[in-house]
Protein backbone atom coordinates (compact mmCIF):
# COMPACT_ATOMS: atom_id res chain seq x y z
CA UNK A 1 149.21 122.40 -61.99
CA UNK A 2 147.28 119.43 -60.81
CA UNK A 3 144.39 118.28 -62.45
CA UNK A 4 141.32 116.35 -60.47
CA UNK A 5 139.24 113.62 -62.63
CA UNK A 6 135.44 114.80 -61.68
CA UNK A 7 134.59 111.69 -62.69
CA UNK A 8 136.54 109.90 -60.38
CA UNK A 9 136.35 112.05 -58.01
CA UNK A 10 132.48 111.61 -57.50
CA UNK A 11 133.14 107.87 -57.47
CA UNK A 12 135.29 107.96 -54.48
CA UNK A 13 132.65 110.07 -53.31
CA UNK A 14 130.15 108.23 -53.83
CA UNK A 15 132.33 105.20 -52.21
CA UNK A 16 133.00 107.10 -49.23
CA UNK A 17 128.79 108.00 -48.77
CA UNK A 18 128.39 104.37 -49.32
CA UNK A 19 130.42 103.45 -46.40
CA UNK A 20 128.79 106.19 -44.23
CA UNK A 21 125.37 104.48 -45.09
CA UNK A 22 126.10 100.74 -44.56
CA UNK A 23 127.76 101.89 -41.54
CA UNK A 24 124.33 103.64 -40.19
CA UNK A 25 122.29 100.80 -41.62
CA UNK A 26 124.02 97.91 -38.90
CA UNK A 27 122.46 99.00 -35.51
CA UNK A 28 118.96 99.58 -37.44
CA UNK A 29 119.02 96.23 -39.03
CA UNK A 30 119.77 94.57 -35.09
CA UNK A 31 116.91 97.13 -33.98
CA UNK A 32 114.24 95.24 -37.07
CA UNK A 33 114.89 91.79 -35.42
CA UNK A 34 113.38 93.04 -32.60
CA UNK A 35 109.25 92.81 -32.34
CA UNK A 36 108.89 96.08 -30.43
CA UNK A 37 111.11 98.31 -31.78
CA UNK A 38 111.24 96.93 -35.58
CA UNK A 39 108.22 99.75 -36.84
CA UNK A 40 110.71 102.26 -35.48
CA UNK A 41 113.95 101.01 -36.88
CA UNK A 42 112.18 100.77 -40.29
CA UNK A 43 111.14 104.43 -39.93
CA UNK A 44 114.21 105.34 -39.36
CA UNK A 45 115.99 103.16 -42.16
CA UNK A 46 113.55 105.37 -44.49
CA UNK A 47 114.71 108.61 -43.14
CA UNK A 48 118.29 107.35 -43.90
CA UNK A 49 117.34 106.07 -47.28
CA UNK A 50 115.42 109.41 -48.34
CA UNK A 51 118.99 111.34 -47.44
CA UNK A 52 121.30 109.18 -48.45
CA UNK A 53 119.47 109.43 -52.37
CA UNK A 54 119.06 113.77 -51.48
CA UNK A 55 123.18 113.03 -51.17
CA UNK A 56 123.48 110.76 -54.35
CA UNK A 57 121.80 113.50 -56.74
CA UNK A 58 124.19 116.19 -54.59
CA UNK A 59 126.94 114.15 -55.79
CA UNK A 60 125.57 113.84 -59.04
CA UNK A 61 124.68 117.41 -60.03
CA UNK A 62 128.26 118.71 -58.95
CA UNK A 63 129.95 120.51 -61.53
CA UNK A 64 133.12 121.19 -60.65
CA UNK A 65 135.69 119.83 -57.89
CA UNK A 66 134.87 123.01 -55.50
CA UNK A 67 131.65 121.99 -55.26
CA UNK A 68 132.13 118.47 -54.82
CA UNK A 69 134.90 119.19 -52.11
CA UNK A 70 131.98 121.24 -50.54
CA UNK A 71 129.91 118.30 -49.86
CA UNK A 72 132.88 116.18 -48.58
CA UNK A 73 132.43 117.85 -45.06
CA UNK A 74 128.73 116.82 -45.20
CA UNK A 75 129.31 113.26 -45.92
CA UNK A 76 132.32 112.81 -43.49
CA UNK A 77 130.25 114.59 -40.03
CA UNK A 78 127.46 111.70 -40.90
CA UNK A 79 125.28 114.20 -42.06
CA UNK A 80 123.11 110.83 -43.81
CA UNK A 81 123.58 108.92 -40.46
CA UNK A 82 120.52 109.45 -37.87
């Protein structure tokens, strides 16, 4: 029978919603440098923030590989990305 580390599991979790994040973070940060649109890229870099912690505590509170497997689907459709 094979036997998952929760532990590490979460972490590579956790490095995959990372990636997701810094990936939806590049076009906002271009968007900032411009005048105009920089109120609305910051907006939206604080609706990405707020869901990308909701994800973190998801992670977090997971008590068993099921229910961390659940949430993989979440974080690989982008789910955190706007």
């Amino acid at each position: 029978m094979i036997q998952v580390n929760l532990g590490k599991a979460k972490t590579l979790a956790h490095n995959l919603r990372r990636f997701k994040r810094d990936a939806a973070f590049v076009p906002l940060d271009i968007l900032a440098t411009v005048p105009h649109l920089a109120v609305k890229a910051e907006e939206d870099r604080a609706i990405l923030r707020a869901s990308d912690d909701n994800l973190q505590l998801s992670i977090e509170a997971t008590a068993t590989v099921d229910a961390l497997t659940a949430l993989l689907p979440v974080i690989d459709e982008g789910v955190i990305l706007i």
